[in-house]
N, C-alpha and C. Protein backbone atom coordinates (compact mmCIF):
# COMPACT_ATOMS: atom_id res chain seq x y z
N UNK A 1 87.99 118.57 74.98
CA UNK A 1 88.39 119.38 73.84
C UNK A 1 89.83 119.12 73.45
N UNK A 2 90.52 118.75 74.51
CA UNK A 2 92.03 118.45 74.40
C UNK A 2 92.38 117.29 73.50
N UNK A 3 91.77 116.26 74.03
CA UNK A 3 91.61 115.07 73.54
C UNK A 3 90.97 114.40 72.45
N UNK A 4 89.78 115.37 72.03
CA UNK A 4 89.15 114.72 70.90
C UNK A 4 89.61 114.74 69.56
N UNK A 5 90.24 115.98 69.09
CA UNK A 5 90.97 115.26 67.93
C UNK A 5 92.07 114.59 68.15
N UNK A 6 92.31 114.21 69.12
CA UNK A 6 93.50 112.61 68.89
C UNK A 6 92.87 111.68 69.35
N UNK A 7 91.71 111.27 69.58
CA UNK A 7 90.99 110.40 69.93
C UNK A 7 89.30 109.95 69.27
N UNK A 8 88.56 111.03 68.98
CA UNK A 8 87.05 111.05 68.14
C UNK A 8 87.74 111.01 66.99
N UNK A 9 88.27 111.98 66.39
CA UNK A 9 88.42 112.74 64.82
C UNK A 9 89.50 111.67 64.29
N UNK A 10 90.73 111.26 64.64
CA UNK A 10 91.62 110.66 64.23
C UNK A 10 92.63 109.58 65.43
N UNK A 11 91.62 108.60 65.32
CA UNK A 11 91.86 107.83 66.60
C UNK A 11 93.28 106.67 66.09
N UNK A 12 93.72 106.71 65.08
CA UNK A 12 95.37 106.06 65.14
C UNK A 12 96.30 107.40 65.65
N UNK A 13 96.23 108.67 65.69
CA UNK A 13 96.87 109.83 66.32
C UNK A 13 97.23 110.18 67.98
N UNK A 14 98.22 110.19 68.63
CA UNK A 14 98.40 110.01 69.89
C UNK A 14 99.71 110.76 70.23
N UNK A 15 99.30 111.72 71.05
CA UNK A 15 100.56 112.85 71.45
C UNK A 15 101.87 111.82 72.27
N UNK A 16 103.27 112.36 71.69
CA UNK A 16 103.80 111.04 72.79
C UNK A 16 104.16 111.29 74.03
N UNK A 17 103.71 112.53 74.82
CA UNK A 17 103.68 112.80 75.97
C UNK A 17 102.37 111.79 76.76
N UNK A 18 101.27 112.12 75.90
CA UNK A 18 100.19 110.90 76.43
C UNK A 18 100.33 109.94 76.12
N UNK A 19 101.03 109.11 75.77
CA UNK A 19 101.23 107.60 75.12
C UNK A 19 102.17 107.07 76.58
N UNK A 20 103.43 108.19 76.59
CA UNK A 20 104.24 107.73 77.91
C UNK A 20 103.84 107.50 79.58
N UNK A 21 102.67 108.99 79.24
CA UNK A 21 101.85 108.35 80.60
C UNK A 21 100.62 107.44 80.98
N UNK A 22 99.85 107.25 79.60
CA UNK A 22 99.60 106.12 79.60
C UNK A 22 100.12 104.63 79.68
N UNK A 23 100.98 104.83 79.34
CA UNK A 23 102.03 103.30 79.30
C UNK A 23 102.41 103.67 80.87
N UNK A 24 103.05 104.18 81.52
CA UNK A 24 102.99 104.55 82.86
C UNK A 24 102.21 103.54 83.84
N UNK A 25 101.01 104.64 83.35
CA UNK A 25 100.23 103.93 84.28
C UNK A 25 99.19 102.74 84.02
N UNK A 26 99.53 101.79 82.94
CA UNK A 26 98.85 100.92 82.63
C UNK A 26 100.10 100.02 83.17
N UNK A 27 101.42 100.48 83.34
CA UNK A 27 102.64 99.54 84.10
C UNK A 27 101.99 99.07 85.65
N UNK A 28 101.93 100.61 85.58
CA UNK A 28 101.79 100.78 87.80
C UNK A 28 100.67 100.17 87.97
N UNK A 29 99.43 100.19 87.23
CA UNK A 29 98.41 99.39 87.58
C UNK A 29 98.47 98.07 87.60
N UNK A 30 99.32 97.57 86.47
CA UNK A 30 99.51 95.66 86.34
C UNK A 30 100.36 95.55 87.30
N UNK A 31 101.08 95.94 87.54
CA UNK A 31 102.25 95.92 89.22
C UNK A 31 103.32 95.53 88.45
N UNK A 32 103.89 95.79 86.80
CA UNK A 32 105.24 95.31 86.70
C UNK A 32 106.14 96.68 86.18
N UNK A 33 106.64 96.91 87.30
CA UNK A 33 107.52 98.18 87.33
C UNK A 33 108.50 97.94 86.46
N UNK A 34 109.16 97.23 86.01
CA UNK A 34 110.39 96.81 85.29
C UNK A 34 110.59 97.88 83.79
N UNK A 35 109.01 97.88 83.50
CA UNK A 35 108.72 98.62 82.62
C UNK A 35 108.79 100.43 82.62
N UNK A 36 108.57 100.82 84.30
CA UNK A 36 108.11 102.35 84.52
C UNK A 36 109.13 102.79 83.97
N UNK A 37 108.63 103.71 83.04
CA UNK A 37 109.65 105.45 82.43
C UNK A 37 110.58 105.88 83.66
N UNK A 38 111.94 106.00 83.60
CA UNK A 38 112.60 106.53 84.74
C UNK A 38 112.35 107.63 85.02
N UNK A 39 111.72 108.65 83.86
CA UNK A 39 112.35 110.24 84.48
C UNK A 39 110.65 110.38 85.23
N UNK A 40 109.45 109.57 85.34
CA UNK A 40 108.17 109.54 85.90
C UNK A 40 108.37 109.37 87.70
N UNK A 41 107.57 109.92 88.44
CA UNK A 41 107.47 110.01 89.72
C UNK A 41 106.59 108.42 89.95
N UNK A 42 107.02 107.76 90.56
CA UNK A 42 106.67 106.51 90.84
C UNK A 42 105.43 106.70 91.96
N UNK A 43 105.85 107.78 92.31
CA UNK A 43 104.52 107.66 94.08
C UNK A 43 103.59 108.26 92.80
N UNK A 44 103.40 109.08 92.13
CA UNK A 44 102.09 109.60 91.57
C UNK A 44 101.28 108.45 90.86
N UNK A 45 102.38 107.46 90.32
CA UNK A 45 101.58 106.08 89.29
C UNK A 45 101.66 105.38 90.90
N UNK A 46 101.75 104.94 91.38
CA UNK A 46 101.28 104.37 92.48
C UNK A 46 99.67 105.15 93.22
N UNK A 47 99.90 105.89 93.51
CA UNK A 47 98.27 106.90 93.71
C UNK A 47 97.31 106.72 92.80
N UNK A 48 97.71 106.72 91.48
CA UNK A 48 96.69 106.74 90.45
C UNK A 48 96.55 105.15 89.78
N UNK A 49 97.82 104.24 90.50
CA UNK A 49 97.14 103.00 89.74
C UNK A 49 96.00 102.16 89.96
N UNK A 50 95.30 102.30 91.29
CA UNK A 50 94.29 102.20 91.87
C UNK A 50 92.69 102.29 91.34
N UNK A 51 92.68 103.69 91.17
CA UNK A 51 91.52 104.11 90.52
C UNK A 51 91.63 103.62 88.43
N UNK A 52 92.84 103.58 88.28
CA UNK A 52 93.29 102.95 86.82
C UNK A 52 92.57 101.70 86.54
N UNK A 53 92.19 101.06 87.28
CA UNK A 53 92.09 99.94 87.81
C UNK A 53 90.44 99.53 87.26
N UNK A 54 89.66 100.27 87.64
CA UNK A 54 88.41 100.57 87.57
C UNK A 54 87.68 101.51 86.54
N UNK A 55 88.76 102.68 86.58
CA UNK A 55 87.65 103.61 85.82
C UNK A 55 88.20 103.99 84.48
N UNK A 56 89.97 103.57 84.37
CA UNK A 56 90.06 103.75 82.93
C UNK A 56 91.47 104.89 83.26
N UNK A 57 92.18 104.30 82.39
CA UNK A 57 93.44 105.22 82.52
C UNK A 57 92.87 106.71 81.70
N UNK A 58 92.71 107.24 80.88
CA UNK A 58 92.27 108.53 80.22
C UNK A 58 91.58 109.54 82.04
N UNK A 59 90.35 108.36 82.10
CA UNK A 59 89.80 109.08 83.25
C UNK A 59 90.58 109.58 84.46
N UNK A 60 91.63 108.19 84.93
CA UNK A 60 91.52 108.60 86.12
C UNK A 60 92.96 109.66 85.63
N UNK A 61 93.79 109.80 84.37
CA UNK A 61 94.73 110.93 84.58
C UNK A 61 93.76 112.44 84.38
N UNK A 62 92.50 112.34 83.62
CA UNK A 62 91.93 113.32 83.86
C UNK A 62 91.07 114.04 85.82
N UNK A 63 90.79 112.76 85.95
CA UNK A 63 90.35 112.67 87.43
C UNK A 63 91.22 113.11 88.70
N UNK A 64 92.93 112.65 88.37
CA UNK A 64 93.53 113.18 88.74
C UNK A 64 94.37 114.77 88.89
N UNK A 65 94.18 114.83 87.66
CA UNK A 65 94.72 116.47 87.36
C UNK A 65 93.64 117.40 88.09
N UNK A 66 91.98 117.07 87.76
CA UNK A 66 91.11 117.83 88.58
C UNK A 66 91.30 118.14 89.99
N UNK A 67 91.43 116.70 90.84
CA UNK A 67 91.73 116.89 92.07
C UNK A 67 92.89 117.59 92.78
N UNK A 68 94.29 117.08 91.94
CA UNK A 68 95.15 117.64 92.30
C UNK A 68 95.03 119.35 91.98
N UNK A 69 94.42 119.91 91.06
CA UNK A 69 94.03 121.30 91.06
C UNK A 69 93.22 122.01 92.75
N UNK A 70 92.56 121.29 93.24
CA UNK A 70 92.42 121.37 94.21
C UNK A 70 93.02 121.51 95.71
N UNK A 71 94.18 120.47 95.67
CA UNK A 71 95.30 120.22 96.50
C UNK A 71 96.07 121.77 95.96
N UNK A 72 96.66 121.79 94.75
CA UNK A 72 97.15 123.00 94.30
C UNK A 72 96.89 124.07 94.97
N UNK A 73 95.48 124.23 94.52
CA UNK A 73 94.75 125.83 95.17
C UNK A 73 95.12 125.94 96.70
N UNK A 74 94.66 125.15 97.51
CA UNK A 74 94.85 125.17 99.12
C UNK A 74 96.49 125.39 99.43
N UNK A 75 97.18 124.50 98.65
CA UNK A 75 98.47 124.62 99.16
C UNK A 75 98.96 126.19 98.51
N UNK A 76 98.67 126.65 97.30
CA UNK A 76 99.39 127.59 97.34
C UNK A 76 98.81 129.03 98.39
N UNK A 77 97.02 128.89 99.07
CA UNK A 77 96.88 129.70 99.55
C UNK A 77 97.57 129.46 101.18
N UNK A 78 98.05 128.28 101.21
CA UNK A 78 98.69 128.14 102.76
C UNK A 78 100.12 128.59 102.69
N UNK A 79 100.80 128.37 101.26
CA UNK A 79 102.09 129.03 101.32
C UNK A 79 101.88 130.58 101.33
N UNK A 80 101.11 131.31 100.35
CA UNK A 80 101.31 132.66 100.67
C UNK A 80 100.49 133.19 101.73
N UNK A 81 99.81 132.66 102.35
CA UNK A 81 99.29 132.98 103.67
C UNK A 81 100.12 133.10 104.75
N UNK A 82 101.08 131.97 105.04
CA UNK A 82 102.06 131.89 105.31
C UNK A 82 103.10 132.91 105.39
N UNK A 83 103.27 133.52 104.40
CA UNK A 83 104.52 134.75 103.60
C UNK A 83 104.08 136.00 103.94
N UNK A 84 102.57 136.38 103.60
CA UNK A 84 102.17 137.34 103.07
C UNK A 84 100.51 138.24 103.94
N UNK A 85 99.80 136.84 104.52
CA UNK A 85 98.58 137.16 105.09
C UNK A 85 97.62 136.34 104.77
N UNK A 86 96.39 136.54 105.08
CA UNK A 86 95.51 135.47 104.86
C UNK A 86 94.69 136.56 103.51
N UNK A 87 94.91 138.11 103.76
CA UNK A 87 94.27 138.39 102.36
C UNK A 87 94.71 138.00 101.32
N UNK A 88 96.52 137.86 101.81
CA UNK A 88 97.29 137.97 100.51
C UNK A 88 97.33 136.51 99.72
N UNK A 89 97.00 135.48 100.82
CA UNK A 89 96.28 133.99 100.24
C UNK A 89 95.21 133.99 99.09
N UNK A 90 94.26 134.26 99.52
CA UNK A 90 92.99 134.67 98.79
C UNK A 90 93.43 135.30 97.62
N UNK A 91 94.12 136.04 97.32
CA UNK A 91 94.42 137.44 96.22
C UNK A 91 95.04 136.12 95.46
N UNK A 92 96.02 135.42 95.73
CA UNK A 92 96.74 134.27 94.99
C UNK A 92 95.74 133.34 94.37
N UNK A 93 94.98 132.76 95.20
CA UNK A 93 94.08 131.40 95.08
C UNK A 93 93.22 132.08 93.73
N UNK A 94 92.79 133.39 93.49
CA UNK A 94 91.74 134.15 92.91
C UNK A 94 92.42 134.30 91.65
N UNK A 95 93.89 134.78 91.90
CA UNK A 95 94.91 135.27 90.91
C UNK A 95 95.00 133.36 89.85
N UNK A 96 95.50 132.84 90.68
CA UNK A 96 95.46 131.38 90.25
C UNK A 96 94.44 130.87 88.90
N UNK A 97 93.51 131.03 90.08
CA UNK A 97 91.73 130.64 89.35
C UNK A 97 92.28 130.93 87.83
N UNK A 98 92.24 132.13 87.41
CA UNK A 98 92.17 133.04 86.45
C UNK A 98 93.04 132.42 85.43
N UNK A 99 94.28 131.59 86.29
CA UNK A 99 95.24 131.54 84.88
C UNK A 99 95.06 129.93 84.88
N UNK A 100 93.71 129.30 83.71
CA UNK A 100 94.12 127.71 83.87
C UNK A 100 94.84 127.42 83.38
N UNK A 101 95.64 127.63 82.34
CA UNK A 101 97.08 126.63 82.54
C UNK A 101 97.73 126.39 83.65
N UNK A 102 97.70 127.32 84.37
CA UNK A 102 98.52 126.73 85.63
C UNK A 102 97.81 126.17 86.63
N UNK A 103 96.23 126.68 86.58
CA UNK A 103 95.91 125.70 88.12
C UNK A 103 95.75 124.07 87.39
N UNK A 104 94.97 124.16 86.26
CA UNK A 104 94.61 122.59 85.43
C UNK A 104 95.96 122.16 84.51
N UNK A 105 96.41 122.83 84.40
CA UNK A 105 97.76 122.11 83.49
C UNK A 105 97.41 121.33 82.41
N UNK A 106 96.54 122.28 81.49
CA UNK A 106 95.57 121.35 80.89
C UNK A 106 96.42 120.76 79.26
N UNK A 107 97.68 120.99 79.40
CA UNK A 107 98.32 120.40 78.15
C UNK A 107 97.57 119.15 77.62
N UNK A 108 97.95 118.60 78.80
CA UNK A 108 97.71 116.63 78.27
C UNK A 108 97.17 116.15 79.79
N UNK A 109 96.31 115.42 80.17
CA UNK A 109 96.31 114.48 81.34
C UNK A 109 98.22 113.66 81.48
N UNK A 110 98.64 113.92 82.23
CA UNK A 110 100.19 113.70 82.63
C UNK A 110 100.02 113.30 84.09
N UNK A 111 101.37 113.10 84.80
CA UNK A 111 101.40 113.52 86.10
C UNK A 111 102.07 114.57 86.10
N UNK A 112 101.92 115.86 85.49
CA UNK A 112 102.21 117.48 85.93
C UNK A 112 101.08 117.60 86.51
N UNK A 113 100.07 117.79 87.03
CA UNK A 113 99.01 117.96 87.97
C UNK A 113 99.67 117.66 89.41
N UNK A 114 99.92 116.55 89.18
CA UNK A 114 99.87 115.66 90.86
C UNK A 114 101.30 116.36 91.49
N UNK A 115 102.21 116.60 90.14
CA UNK A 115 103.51 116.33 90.79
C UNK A 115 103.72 118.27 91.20
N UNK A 116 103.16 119.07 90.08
CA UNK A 116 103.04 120.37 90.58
C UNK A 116 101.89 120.93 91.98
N UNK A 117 101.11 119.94 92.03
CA UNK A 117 100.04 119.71 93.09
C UNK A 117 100.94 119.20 94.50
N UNK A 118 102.09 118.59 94.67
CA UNK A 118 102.91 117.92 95.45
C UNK A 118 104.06 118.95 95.49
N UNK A 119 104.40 119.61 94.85
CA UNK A 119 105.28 120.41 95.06
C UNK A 119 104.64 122.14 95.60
N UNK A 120 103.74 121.94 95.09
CA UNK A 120 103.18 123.31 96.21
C UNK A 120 102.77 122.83 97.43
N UNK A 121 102.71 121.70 97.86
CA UNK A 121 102.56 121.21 99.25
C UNK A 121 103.85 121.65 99.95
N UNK A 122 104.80 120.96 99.13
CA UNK A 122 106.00 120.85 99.96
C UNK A 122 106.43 121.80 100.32
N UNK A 123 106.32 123.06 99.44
CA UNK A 123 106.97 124.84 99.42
C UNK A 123 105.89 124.88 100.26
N UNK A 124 104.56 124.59 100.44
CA UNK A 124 103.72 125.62 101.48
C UNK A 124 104.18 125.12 102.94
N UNK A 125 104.46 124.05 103.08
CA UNK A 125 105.25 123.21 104.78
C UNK A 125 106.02 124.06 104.90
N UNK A 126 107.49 124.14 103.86
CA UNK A 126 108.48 124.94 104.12
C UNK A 126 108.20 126.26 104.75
N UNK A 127 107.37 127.08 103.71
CA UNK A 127 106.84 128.82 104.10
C UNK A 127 106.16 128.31 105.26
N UNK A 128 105.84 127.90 105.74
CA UNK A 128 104.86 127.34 107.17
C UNK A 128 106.35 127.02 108.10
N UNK A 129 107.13 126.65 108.17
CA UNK A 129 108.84 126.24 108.79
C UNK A 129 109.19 127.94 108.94
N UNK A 130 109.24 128.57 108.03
CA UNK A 130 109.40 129.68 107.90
C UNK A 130 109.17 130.84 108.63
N UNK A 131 107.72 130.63 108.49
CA UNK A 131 106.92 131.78 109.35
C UNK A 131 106.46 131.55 110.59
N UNK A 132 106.62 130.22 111.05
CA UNK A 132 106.20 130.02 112.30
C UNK A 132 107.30 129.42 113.38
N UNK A 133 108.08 128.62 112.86
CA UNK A 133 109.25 128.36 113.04
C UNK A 133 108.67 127.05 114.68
N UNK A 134 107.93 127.13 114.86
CA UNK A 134 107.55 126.20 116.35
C UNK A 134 107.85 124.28 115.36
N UNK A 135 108.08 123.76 116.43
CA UNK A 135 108.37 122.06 116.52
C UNK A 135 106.95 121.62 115.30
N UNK A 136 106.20 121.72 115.26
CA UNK A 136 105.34 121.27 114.40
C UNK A 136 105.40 122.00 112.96
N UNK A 137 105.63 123.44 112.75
CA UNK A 137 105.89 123.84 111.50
C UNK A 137 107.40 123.43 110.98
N UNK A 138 108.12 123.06 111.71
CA UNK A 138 109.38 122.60 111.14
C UNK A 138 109.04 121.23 110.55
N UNK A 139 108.46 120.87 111.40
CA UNK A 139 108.31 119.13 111.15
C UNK A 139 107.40 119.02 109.43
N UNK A 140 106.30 119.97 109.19
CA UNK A 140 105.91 120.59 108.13
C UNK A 140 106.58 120.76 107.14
N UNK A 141 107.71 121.72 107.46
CA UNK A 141 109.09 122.00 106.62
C UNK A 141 109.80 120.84 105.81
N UNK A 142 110.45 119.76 107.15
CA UNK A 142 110.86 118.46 106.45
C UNK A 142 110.32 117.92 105.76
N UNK A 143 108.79 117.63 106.06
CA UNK A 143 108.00 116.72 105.25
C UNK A 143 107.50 117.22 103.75
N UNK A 144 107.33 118.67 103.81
CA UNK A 144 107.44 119.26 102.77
C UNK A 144 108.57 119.01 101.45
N UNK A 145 109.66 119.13 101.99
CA UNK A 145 110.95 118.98 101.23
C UNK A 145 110.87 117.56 101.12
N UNK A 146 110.97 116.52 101.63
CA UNK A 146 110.59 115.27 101.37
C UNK A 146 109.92 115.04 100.55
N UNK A 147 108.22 115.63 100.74
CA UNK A 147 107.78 115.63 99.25
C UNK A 147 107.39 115.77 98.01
N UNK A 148 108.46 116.53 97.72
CA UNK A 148 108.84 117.42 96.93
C UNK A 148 109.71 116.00 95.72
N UNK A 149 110.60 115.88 96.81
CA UNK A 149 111.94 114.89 96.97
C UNK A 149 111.23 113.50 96.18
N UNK A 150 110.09 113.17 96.78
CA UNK A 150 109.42 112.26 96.22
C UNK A 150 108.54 112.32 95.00
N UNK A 151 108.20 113.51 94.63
CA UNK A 151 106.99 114.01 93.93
C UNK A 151 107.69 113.74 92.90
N UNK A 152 108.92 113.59 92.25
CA UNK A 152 109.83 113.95 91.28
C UNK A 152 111.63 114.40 91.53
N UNK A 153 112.24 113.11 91.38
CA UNK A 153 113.41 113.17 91.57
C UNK A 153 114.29 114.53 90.91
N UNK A 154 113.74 114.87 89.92
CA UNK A 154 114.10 116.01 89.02
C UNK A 154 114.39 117.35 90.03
N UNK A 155 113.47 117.57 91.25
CA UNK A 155 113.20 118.30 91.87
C UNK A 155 114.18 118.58 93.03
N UNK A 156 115.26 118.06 92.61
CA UNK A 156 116.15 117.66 94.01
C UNK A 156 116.62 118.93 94.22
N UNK A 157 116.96 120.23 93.30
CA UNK A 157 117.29 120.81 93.80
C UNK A 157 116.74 122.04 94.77
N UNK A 158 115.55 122.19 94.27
CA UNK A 158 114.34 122.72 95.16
C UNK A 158 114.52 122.19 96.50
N UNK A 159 114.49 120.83 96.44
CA UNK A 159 114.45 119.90 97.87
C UNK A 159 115.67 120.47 98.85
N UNK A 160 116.83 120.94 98.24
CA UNK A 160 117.70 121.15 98.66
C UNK A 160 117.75 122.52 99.30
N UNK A 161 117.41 123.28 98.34
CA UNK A 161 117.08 124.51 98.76
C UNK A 161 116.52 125.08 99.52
N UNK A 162 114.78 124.29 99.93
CA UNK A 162 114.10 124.27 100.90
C UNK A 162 114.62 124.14 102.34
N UNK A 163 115.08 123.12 101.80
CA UNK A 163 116.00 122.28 103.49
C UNK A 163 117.08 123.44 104.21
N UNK A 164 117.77 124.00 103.23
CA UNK A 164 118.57 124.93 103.60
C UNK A 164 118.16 126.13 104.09
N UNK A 165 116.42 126.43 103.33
CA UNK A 165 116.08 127.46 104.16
C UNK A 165 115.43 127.54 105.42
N UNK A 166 115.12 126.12 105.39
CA UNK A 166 114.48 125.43 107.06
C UNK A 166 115.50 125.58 108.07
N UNK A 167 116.65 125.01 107.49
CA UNK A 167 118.16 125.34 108.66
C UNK A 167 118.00 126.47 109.03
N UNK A 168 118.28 127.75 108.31
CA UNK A 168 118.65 129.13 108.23
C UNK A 168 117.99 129.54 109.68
């Protein structure tokens, strides 16, 4: 529905948010980076240049946003599970459901899926550093903030923030 009038109805028409991540990832798939958009997360066109490959850039950024909705849901019920309880997980994941713009991010096929899908990972490690505080939830913590760090350079200061609350 997103797509068809810039694509069925009036196919010279093209949003330039989807033009950039298409060009993206028609870069990351041919392997000549020289070209990648700077302010784009390089690990997400690396993940998705793969399946690009085969099934079609439109698809696999739609293919991707689906899945990463998935990753989304879990991670945010492990962060507030984490915080809050395992009801208070559920109440989120349910609360979530309800609002799709935010679990599907259904603006445009982008990498806002993957990279908001990667950043509730990283915050749920952290709240997991947090609440449990043992050698393995810390280690959670770092890797979290890491990829966060990676998900989108933009994000540095989150990354930072995290880290600082892992110290604490």
């Amino acid at each position: 529905w997103v797509l068809g009038p810039r694509h069925i109805l009036d196919g010279d028409y093209i949003d330039v948010d989807l033009a950039v991540y298409c060009t993206a990832l028609s870069v990351a798939r041919d392997g000549d980076l020289q070209a990648w958009p700077g302010k784009l997360s390089l690990l997400v066109g690396h993940v998705l240049a793969r399946p690009a490959g085969t099934l079609g850039i439109l698809t696999t950024l739609t293919g991707g946003a689906v899945v990463s909705a998935g990753i989304f849901a879990s991670a945010l019920f492990i962060w507030v599970r984490a915080a809050g309880g395992r009801l208070a997980g559920v109440v989120a994941v349910v609360i979530a459901a309800a609002n799709a713009p935010l679990v599907m991010l259904s603006r445009n096929p982008s990498f806002y899926a993957e990279t908001t899908a990667a950043c509730a990972v990283g915050m749920a490690g952290v709240a997991v550093a947090l609440r449990w505080r043992t050698p393995v939830a810390l280690l959670c913590g770092g890797a979290g903030v890491g990829l966060v760090l990676l998900a989108d350079t933009r994000f540095l200061t989150m990354g930072v923030a995290g880290a600082a609350l892992v110290l604490i």
